[in-house]
PDB file of N, CA and C in Angstrom:
ATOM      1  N   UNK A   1      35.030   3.154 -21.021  1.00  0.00           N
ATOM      2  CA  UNK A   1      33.709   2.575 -21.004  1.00  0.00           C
ATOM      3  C   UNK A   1      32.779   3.499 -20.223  1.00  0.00           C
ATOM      4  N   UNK A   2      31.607   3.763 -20.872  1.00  0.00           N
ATOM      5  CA  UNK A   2      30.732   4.689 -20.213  1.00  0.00           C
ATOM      6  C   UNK A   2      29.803   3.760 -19.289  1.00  0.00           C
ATOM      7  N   UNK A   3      29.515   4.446 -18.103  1.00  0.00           N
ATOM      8  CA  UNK A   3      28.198   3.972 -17.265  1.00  0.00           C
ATOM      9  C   UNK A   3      26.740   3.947 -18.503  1.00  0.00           C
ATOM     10  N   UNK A   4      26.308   2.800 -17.772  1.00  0.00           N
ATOM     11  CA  UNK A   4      24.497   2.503 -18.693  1.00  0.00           C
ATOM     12  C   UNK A   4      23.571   3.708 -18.447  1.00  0.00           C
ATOM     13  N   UNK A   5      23.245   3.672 -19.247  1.00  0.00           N
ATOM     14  CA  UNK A   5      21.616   4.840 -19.366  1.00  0.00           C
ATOM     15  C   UNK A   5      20.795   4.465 -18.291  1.00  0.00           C
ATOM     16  N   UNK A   6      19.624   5.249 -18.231  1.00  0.00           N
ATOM     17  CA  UNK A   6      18.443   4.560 -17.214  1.00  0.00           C
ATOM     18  C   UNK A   6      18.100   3.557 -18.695  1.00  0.00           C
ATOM     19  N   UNK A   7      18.018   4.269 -19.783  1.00  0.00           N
ATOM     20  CA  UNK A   7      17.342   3.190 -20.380  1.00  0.00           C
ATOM     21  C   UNK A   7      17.128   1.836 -20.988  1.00  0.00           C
ATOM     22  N   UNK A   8      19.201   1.843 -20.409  1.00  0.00           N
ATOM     23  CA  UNK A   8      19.051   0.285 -20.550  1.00  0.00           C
ATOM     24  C   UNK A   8      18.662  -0.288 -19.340  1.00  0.00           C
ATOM     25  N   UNK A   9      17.983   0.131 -18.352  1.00  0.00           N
ATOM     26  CA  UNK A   9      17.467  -0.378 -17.135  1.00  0.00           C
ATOM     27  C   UNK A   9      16.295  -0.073 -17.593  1.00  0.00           C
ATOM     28  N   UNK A  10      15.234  -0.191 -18.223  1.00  0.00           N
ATOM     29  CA  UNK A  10      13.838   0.162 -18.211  1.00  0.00           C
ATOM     30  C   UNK A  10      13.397  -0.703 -18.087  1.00  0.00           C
ATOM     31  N   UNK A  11      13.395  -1.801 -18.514  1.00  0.00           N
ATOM     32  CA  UNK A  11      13.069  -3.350 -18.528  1.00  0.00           C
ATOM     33  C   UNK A  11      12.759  -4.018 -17.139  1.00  0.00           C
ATOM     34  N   UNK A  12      13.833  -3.989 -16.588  1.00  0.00           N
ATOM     35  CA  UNK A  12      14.318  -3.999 -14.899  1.00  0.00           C
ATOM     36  C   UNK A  12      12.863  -3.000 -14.212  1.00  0.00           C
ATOM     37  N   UNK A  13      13.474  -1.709 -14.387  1.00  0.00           N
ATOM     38  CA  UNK A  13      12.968  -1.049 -13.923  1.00  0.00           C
ATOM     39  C   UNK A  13      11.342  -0.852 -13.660  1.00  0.00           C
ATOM     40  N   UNK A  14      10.483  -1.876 -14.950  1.00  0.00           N
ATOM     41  CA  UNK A  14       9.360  -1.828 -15.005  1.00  0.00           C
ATOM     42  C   UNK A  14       9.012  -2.897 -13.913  1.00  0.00           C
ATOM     43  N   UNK A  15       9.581  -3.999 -14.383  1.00  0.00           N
ATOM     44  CA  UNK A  15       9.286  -4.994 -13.605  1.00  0.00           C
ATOM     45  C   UNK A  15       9.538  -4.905 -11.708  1.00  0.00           C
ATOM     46  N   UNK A  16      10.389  -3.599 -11.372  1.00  0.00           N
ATOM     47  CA  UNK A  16      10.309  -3.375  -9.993  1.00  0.00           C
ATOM     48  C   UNK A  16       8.706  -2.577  -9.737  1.00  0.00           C
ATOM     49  N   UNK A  17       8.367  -1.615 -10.392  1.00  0.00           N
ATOM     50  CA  UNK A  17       7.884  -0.680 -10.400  1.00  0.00           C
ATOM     51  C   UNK A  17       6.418  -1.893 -10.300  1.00  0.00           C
ATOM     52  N   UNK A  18       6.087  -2.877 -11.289  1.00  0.00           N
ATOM     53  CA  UNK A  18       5.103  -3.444 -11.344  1.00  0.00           C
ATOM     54  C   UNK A  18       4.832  -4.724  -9.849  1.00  0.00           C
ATOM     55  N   UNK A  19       5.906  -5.016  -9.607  1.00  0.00           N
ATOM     56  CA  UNK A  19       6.159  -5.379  -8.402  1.00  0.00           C
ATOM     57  C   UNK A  19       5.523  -4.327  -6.966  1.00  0.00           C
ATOM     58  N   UNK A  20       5.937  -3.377  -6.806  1.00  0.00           N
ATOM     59  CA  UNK A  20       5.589  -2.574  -5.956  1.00  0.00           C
ATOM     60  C   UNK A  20       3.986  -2.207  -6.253  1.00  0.00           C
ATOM     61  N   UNK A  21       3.341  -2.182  -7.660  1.00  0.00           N
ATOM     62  CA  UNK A  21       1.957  -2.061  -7.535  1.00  0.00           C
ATOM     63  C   UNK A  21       1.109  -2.843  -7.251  1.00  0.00           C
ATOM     64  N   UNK A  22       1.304  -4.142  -7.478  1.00  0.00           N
ATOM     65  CA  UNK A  22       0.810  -5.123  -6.990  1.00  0.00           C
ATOM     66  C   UNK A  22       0.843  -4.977  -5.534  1.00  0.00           C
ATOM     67  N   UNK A  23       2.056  -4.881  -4.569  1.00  0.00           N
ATOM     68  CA  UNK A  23       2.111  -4.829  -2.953  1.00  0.00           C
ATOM     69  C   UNK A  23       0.525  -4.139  -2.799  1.00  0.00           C
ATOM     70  N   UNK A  24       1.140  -2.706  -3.460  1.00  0.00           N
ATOM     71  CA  UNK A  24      -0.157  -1.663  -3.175  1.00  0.00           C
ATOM     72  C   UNK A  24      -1.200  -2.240  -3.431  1.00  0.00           C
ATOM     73  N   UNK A  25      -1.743  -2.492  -4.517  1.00  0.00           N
ATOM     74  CA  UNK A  25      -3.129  -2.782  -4.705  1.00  0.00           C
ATOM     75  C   UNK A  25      -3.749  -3.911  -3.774  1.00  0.00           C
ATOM     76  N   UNK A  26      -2.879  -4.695  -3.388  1.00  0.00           N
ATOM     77  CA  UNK A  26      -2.977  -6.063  -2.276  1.00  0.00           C
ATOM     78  C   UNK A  26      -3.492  -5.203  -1.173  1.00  0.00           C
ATOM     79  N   UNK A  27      -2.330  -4.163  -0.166  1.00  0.00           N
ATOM     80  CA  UNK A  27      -2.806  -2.976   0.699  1.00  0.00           C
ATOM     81  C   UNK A  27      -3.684  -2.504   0.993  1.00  0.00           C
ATOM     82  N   UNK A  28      -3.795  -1.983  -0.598  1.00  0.00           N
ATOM     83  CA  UNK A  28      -4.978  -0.975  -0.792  1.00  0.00           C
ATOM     84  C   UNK A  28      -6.504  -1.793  -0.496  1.00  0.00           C
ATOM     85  N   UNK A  29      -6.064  -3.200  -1.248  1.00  0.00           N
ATOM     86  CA  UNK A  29      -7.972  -3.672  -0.783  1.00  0.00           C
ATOM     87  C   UNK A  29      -8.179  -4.151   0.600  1.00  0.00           C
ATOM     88  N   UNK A  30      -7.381  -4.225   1.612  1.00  0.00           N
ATOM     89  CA  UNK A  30      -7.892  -4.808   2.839  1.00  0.00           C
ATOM     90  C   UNK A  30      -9.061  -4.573   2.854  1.00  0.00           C
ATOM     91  N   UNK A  31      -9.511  -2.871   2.713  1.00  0.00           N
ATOM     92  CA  UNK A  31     -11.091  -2.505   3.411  1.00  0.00           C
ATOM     93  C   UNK A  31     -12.356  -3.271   3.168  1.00  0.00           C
ATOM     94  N   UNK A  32     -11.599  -4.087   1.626  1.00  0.00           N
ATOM     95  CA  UNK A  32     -12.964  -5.316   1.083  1.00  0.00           C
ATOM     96  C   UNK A  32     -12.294  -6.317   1.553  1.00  0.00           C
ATOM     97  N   UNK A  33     -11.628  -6.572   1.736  1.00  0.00           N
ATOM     98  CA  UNK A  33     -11.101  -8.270   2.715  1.00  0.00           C
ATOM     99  C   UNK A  33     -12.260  -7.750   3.828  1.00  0.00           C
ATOM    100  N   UNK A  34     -11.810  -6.769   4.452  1.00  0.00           N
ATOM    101  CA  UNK A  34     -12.408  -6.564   5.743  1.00  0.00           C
ATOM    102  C   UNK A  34     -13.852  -6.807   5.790  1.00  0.00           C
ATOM    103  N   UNK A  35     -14.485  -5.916   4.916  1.00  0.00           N
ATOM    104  CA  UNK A  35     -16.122  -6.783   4.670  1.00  0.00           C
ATOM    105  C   UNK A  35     -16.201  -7.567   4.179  1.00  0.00           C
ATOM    106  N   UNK A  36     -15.285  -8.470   3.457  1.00  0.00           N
ATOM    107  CA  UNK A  36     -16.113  -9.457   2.684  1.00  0.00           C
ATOM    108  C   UNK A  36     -15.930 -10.457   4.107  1.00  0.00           C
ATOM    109  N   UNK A  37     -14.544 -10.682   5.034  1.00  0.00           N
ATOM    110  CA  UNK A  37     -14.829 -11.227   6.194  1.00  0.00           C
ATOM    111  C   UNK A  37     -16.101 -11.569   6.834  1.00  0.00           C
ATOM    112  N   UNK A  38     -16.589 -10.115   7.114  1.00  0.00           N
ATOM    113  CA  UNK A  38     -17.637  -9.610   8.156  1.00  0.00           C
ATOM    114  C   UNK A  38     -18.834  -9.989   7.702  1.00  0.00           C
ATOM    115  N   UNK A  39     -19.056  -9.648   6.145  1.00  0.00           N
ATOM    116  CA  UNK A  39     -20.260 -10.623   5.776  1.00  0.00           C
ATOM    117  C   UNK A  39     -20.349 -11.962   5.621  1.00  0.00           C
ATOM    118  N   UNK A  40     -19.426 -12.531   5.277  1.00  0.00           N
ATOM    119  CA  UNK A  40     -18.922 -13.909   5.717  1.00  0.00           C
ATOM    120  C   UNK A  40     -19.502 -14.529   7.518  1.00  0.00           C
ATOM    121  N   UNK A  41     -18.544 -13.961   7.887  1.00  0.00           N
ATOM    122  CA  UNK A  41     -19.065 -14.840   9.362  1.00  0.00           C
ATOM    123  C   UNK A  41     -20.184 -14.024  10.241  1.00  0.00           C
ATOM    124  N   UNK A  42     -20.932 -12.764   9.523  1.00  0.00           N
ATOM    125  CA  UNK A  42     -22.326 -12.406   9.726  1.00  0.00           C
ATOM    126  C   UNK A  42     -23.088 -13.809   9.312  1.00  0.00           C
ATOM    127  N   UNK A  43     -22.932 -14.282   8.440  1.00  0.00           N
ATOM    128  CA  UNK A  43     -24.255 -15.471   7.473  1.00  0.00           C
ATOM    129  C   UNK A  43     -23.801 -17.072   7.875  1.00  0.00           C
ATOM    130  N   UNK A  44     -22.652 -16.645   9.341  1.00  0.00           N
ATOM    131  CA  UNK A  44     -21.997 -18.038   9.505  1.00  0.00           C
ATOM    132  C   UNK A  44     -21.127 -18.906   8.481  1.00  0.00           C
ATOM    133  N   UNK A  45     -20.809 -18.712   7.983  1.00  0.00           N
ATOM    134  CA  UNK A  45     -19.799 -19.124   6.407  1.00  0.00           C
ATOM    135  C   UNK A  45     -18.392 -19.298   7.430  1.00  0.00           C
ATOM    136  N   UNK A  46     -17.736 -20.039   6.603  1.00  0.00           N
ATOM    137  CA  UNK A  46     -16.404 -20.744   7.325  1.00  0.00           C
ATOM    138  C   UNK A  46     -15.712 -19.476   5.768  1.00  0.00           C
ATOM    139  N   UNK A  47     -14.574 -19.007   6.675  1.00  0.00           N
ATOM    140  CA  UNK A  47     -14.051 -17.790   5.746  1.00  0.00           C
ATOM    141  C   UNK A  47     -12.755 -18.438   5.939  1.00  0.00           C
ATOM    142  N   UNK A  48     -12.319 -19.400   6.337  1.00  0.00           N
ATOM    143  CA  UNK A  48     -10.902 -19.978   6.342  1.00  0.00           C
ATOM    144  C   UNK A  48     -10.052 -19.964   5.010  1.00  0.00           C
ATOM    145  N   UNK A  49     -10.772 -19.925   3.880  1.00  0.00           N
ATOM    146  CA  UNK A  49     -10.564 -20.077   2.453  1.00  0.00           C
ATOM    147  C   UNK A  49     -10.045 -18.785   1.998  1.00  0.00           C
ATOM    148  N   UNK A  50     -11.276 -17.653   2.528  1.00  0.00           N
ATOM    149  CA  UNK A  50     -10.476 -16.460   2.244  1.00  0.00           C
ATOM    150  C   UNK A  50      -9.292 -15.942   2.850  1.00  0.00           C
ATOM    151  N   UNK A  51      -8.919 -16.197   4.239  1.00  0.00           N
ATOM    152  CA  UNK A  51      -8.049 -15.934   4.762  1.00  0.00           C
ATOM    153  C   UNK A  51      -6.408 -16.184   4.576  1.00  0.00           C
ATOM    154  N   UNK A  52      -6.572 -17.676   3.992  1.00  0.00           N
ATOM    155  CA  UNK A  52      -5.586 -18.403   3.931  1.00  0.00           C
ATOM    156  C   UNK A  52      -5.320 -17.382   2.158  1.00  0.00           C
ATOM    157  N   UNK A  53      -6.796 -17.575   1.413  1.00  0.00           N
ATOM    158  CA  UNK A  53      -5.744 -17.301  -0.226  1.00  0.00           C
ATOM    159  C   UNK A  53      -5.669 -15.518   0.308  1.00  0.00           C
ATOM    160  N   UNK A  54      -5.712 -15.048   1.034  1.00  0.00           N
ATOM    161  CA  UNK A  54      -5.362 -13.376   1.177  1.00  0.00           C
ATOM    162  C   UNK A  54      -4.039 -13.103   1.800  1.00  0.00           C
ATOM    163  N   UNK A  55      -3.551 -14.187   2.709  1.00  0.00           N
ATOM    164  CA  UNK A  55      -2.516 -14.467   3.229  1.00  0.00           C
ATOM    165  C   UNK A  55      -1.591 -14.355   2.285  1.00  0.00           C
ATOM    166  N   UNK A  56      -1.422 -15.818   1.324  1.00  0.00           N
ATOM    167  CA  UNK A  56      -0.841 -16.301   0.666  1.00  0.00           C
ATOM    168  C   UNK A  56      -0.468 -15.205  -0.569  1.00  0.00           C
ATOM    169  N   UNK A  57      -1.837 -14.533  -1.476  1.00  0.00           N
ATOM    170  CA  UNK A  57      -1.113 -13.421  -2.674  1.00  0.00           C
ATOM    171  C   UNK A  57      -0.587 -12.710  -1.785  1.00  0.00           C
ATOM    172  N   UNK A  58      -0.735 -11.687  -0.369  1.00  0.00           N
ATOM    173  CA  UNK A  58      -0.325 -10.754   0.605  1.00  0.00           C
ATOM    174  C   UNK A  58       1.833 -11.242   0.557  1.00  0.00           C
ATOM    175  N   UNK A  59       1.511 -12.488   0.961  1.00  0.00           N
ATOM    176  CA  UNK A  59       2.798 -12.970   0.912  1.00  0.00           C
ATOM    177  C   UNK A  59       3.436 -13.092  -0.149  1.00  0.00           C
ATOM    178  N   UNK A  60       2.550 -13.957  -1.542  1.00  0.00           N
ATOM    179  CA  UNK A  60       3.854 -13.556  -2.837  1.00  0.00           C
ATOM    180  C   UNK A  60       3.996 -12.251  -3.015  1.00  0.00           C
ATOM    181  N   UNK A  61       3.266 -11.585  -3.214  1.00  0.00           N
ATOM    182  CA  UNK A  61       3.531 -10.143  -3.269  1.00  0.00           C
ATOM    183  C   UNK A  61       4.829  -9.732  -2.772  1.00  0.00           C
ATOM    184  N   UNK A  62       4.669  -9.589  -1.241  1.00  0.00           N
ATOM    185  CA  UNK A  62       5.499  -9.080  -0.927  1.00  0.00           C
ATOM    186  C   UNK A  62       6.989  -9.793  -0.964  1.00  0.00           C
ATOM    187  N   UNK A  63       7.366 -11.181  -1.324  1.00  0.00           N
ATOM    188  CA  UNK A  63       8.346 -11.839  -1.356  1.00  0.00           C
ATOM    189  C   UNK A  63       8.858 -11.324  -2.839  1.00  0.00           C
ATOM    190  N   UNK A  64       8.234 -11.309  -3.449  1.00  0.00           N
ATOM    191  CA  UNK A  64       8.070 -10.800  -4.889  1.00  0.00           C
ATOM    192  C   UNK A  64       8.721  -9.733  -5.097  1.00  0.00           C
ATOM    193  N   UNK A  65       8.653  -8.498  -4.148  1.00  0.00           N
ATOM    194  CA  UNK A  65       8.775  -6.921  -4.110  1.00  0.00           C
ATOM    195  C   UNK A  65      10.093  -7.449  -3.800  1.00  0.00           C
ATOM    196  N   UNK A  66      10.206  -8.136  -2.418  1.00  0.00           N
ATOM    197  CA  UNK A  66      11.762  -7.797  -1.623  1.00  0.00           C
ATOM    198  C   UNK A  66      12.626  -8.499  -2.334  1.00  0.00           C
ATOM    199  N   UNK A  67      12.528  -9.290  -3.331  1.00  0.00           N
ATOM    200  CA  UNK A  67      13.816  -9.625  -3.861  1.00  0.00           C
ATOM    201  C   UNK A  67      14.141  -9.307  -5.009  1.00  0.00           C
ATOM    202  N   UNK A  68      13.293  -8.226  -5.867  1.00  0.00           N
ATOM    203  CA  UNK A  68      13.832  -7.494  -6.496  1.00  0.00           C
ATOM    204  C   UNK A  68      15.313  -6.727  -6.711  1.00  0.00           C
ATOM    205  N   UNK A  69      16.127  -6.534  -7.608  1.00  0.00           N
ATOM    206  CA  UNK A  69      16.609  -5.855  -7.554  1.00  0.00           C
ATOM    207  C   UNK A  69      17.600  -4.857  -8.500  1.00  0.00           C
ATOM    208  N   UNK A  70      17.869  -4.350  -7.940  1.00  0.00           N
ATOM    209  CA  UNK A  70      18.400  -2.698  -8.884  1.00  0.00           C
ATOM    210  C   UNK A  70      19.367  -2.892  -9.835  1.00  0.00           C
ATOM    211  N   UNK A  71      19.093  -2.766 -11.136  1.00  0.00           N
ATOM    212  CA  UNK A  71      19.885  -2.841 -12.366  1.00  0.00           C
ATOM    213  C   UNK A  71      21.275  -2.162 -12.239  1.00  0.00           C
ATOM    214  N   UNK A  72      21.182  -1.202 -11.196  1.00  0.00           N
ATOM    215  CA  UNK A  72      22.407  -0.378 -11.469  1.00  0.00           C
ATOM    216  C   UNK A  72      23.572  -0.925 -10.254  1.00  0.00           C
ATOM    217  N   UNK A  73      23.060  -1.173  -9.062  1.00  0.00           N
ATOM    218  CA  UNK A  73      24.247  -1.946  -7.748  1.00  0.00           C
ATOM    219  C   UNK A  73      23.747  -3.244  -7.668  1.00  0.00           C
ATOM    220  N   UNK A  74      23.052  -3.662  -8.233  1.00  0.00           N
ATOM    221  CA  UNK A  74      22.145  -5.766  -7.898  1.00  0.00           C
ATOM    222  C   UNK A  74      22.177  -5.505  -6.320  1.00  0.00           C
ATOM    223  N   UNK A  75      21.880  -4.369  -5.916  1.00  0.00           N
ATOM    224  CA  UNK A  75      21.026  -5.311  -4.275  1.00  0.00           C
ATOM    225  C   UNK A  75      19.542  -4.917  -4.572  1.00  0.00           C
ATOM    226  N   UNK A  76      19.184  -5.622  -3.105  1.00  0.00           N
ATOM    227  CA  UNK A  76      17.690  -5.626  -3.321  1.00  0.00           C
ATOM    228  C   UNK A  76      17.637  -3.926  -2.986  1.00  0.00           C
ATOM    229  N   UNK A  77      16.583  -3.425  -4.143  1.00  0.00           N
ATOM    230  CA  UNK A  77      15.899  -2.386  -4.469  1.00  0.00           C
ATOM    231  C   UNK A  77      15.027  -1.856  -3.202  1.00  0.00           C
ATOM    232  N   UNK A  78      14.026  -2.187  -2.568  1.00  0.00           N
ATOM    233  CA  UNK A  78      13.526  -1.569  -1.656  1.00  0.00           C
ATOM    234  C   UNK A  78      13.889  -2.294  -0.261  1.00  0.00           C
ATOM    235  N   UNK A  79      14.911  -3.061  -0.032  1.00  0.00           N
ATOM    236  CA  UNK A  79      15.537  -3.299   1.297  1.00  0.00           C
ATOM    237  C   UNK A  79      16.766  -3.064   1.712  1.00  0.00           C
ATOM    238  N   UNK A  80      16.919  -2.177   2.585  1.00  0.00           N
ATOM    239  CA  UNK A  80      18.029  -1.867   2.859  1.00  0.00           C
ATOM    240  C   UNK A  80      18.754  -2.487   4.015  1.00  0.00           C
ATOM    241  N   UNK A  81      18.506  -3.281   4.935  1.00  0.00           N
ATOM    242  CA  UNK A  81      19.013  -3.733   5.946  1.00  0.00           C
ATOM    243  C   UNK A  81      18.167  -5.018   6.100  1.00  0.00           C
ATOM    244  N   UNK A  82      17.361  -5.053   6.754  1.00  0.00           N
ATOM    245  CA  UNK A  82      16.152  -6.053   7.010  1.00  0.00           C
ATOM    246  C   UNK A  82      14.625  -5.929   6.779  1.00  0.00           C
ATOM    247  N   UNK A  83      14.434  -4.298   6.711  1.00  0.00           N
ATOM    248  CA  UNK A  83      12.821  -4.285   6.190  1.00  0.00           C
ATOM    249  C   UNK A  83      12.446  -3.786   5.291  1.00  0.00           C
ATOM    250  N   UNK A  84      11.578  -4.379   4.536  1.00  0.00           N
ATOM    251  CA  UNK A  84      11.119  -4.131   3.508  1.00  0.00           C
ATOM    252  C   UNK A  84      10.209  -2.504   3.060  1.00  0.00           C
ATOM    253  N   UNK A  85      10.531  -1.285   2.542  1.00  0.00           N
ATOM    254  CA  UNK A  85       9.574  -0.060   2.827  1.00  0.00           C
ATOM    255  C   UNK A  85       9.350   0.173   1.172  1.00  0.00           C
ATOM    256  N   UNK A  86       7.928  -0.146   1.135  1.00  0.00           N
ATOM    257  CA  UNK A  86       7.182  -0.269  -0.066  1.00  0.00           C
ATOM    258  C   UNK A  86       6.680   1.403  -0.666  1.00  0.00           C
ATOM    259  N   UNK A  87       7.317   2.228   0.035  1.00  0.00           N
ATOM    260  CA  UNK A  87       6.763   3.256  -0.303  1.00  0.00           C
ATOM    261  C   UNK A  87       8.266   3.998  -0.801  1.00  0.00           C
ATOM    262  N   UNK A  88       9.425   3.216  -0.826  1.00  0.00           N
ATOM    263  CA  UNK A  88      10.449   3.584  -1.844  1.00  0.00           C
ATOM    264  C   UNK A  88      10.140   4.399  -3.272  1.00  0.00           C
ATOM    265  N   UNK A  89      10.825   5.169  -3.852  1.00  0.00           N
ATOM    266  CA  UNK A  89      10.726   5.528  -5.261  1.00  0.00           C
ATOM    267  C   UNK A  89      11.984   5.502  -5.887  1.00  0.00           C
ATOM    268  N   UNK A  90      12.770   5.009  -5.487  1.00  0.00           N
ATOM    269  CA  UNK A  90      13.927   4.672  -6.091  1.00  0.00           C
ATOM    270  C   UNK A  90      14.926   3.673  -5.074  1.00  0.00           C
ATOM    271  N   UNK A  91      15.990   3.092  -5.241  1.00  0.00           N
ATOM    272  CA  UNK A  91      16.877   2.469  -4.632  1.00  0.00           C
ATOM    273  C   UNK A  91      17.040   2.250  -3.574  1.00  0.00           C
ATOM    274  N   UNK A  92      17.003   1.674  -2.241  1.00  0.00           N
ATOM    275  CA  UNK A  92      17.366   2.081  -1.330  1.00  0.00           C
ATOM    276  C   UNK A  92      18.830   2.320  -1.321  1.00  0.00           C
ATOM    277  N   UNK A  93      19.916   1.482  -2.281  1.00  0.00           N
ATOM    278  CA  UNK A  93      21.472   1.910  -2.223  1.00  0.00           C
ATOM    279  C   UNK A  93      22.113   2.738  -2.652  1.00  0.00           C
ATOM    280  N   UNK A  94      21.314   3.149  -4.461  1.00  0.00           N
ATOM    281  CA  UNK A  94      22.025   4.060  -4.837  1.00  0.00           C
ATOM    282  C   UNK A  94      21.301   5.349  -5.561  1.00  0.00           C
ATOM    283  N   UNK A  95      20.399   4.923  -5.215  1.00  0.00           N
ATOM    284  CA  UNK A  95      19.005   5.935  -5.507  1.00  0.00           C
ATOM    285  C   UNK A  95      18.749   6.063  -6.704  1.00  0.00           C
ATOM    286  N   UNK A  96      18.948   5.201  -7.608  1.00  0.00           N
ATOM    287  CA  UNK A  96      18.349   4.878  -8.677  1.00  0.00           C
ATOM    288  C   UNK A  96      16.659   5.036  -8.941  1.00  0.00           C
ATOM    289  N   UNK A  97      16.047   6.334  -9.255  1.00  0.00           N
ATOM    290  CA  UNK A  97      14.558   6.037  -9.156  1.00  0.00           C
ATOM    291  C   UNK A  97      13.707   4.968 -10.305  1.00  0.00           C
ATOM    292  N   UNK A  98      12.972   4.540 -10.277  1.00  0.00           N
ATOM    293  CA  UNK A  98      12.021   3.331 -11.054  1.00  0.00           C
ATOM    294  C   UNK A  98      11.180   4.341 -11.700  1.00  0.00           C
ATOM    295  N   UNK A  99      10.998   5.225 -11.818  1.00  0.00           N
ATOM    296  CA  UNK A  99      10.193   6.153 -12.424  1.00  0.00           C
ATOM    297  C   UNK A  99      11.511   7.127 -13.585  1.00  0.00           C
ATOM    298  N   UNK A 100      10.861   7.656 -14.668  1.00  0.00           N
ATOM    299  CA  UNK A 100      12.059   8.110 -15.726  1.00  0.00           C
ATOM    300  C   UNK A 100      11.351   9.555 -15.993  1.00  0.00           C
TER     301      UNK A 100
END
């Protein structure tokens, strides 16, 4: 019996890969969380609303990312012990990369 291709992991593999862009793009916008905050409680506005739903996608996201995992060993894909490092490009176990 032969070992699987990457390409019967592509499937898998997208869905990690799309996982991890989402983290990023969540990341990536703080700098407009950050003003939209600031203009917020500049004009006195109760920003509790934004905070809580920025929290909350921040958190599926990342619950989302960490329990992913690798088509080729089934552990989780970008955790290797206890923390989560979103800037993985392949496996943390067996270095399987998400990119082909």
């Amino acid at each position: 019996m032969t070992a699987p291709t990457e390409d019967a992991f592509s499937d898998a593999l997208r869905k990690i890969r799309t996982s991890r862009n989402r983290l990023m793009v969540c990341f990536l916008t703080f700098p407009i969380y950050v003003y939209a905050v600031g203009r917020l409680v500049g004009q006195g506005q109760d920003i509790t609303w934004l905070m809580l739903a920025y929290m909350a996608l921040y958190a599926g996201f990342g619950i989302n990312m960490s329990v992913r995992r690798c088509p080729r060993c089934h552990e989780q894909f970008y955790v290797k012990k206890y923390f989560l490092n979103p800037f993985r490009r392949d496996c943390a176990h067996c270095g399987l990369p998400y990119k082909q």
